[in-house]
N, C-alpha and C. Protein backbone atom coordinates (compact mmCIF):
# COMPACT_ATOMS: atom_id res chain seq x y z
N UNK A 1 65.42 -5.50 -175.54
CA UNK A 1 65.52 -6.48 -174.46
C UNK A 1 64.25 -6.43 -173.61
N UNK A 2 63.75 -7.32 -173.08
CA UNK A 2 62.46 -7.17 -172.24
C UNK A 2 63.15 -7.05 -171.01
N UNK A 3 61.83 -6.34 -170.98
CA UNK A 3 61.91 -6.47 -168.93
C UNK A 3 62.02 -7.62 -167.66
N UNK A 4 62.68 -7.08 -166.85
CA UNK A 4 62.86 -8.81 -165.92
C UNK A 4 61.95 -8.45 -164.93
N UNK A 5 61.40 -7.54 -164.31
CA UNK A 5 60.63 -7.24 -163.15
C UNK A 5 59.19 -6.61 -164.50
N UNK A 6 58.31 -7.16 -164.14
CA UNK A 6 56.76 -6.74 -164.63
C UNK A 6 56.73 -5.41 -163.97
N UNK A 7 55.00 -4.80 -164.71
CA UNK A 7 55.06 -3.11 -163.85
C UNK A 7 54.24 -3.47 -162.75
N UNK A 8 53.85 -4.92 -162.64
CA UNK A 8 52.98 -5.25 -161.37
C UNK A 8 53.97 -5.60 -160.20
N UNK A 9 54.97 -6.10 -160.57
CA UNK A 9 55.48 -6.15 -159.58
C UNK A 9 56.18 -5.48 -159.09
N UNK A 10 56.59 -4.20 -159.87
CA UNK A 10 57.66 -2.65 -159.90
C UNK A 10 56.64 -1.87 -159.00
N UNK A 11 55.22 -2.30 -158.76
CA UNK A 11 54.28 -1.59 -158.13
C UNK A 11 54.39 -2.17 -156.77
N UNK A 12 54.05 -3.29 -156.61
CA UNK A 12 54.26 -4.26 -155.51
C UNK A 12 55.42 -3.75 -154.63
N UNK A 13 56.67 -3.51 -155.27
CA UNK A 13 57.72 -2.93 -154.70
C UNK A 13 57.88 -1.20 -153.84
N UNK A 14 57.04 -1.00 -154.91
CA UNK A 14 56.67 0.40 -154.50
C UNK A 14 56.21 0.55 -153.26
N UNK A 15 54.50 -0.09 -152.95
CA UNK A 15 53.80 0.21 -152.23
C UNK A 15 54.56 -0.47 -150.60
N UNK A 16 55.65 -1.48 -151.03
CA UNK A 16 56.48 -1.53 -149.94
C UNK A 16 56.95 -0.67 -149.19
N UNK A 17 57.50 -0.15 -149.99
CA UNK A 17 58.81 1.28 -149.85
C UNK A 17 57.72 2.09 -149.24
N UNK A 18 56.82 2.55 -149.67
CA UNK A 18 56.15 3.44 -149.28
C UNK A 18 55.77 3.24 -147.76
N UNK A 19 55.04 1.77 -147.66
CA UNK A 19 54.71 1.29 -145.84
C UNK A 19 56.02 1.48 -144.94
N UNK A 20 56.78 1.09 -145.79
CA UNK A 20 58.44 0.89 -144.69
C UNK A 20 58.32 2.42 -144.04
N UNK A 21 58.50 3.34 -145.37
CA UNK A 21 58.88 4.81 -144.76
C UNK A 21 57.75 5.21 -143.89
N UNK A 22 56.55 5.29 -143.96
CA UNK A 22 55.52 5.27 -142.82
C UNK A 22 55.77 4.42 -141.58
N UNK A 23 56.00 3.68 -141.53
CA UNK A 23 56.26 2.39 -140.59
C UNK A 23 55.10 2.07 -140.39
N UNK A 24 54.88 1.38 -141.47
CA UNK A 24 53.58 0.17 -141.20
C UNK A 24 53.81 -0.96 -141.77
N UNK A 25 54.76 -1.26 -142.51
CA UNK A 25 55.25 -2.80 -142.67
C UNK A 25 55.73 -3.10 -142.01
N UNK A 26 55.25 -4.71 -141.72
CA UNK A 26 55.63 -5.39 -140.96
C UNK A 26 55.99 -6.94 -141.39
N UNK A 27 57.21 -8.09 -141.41
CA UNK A 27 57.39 -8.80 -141.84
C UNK A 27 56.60 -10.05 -141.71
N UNK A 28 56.56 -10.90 -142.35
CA UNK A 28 55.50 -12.43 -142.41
C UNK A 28 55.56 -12.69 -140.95
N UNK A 29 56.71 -13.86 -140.46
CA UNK A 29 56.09 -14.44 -139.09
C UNK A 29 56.30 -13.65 -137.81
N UNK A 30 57.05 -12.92 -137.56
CA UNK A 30 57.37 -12.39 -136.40
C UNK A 30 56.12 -11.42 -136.26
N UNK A 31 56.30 -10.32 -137.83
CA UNK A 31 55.13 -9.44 -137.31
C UNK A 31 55.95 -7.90 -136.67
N UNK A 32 57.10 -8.19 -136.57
CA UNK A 32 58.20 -6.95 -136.19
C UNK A 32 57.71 -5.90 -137.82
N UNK A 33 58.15 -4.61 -137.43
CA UNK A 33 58.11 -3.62 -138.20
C UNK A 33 59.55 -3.70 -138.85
N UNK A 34 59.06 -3.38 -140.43
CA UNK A 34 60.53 -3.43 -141.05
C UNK A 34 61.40 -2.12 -141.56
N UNK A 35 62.67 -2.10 -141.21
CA UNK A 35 63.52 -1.49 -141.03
C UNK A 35 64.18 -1.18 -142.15
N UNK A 36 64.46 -2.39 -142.64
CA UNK A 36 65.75 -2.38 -143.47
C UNK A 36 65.29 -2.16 -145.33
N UNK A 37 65.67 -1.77 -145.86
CA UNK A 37 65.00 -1.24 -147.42
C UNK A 37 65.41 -2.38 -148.10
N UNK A 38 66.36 -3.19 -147.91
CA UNK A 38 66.56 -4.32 -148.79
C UNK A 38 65.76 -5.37 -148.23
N UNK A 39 65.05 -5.55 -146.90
CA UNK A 39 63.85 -6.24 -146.73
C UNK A 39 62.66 -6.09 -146.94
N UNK A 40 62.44 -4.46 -147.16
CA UNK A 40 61.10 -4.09 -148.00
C UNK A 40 60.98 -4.75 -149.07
N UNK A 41 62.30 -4.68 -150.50
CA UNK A 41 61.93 -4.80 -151.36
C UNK A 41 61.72 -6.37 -151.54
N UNK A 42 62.27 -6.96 -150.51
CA UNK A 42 62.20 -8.73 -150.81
C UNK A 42 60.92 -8.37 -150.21
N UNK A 43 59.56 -8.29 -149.17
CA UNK A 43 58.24 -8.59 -149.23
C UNK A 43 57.77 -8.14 -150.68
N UNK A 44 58.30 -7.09 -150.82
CA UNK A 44 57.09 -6.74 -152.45
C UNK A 44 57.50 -7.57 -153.61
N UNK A 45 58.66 -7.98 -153.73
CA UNK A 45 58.90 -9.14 -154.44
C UNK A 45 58.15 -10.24 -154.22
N UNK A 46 57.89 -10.72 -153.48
CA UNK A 46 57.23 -11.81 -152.77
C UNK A 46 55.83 -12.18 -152.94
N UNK A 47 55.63 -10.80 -152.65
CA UNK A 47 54.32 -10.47 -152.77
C UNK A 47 53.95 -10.80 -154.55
N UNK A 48 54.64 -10.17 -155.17
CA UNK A 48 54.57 -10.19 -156.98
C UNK A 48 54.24 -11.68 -156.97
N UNK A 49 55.20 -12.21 -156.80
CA UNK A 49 55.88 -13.55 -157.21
C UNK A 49 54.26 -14.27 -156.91
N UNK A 50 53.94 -14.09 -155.47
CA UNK A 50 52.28 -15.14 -155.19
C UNK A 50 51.28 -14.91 -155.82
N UNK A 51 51.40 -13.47 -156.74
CA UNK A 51 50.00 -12.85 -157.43
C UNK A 51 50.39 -13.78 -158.95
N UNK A 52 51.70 -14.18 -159.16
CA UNK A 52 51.91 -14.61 -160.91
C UNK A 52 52.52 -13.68 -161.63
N UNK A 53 52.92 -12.65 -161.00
CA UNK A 53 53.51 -11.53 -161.53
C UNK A 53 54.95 -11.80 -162.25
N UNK A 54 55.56 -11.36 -163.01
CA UNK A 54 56.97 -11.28 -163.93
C UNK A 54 57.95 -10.93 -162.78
N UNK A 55 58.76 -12.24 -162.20
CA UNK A 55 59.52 -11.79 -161.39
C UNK A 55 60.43 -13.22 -161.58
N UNK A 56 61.80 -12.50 -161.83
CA UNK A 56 62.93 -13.78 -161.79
C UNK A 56 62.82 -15.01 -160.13
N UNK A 57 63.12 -16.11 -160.47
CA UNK A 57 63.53 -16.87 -159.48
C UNK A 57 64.01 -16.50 -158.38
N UNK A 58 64.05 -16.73 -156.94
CA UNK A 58 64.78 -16.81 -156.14
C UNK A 58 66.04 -17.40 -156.12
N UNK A 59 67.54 -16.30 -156.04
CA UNK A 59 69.01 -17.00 -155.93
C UNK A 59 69.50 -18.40 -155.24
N UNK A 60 69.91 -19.25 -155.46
CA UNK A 60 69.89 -20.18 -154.35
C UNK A 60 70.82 -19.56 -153.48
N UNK A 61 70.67 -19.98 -151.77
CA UNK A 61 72.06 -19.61 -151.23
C UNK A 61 72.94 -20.27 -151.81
N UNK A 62 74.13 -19.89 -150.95
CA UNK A 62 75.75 -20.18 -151.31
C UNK A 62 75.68 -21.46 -149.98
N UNK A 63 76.19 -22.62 -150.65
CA UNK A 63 76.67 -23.67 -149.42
C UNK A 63 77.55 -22.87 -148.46
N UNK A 64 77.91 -22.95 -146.84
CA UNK A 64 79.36 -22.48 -145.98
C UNK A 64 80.06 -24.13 -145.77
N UNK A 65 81.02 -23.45 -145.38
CA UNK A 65 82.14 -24.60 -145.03
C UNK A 65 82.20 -24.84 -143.94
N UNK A 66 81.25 -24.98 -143.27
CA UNK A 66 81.23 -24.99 -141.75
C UNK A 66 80.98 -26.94 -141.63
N UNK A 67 80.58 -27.74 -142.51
CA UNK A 67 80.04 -28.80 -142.40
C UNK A 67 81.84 -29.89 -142.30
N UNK A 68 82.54 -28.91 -143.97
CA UNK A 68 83.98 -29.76 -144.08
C UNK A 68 84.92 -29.33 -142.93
N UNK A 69 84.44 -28.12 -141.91
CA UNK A 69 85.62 -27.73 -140.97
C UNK A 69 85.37 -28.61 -140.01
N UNK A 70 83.84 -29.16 -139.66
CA UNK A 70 83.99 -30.12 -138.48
C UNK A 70 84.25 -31.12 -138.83
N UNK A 71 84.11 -31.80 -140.03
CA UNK A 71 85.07 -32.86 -140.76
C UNK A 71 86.19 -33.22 -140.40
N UNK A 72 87.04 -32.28 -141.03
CA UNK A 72 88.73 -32.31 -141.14
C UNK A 72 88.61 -32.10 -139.35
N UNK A 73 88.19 -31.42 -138.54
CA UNK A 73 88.85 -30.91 -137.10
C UNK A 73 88.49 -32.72 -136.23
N UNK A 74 87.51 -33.31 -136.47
CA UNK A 74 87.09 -34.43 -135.90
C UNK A 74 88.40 -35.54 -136.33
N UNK A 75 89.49 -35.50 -137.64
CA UNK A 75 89.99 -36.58 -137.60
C UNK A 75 91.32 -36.44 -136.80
């Protein structure tokens, strides 16, 4: 079976992880220092993804039902 993540971008991921635990990453617009390890690995993903690197699609979100509740509550 092949691989779904390239080793460029398994690197990309890395060197995330690595800034997070130092605390020197910091996210795109705000510029806040990042915290959370499942937001590390989405910049180094990201990062892959803009170089051309072997990296699956982005999930689409999930629609909410917040649009049909003001629907139905308005009639």
């Amino acid at each position: 079976m092949a691989r779904k993540y390239s080793k460029g971008a398994a690197a990309k991921v890395k060197r995330a992880m690595k800034k997070r635990k130092a605390g020197t990453l910091k996210s795109g617009r705000s510029g806040k220092k990042v915290k959370s390890r499942k937001q590390a690995i989405a910049i180094g993903l990201s990062e892959a993804r803009k170089e051309g690197k072997k990296v699956p699609k982005k999930t689409a979100k999930k629609k909410t039902a917040k649009k049909s509740k003001r629907k139905s509550s308005k009639k």
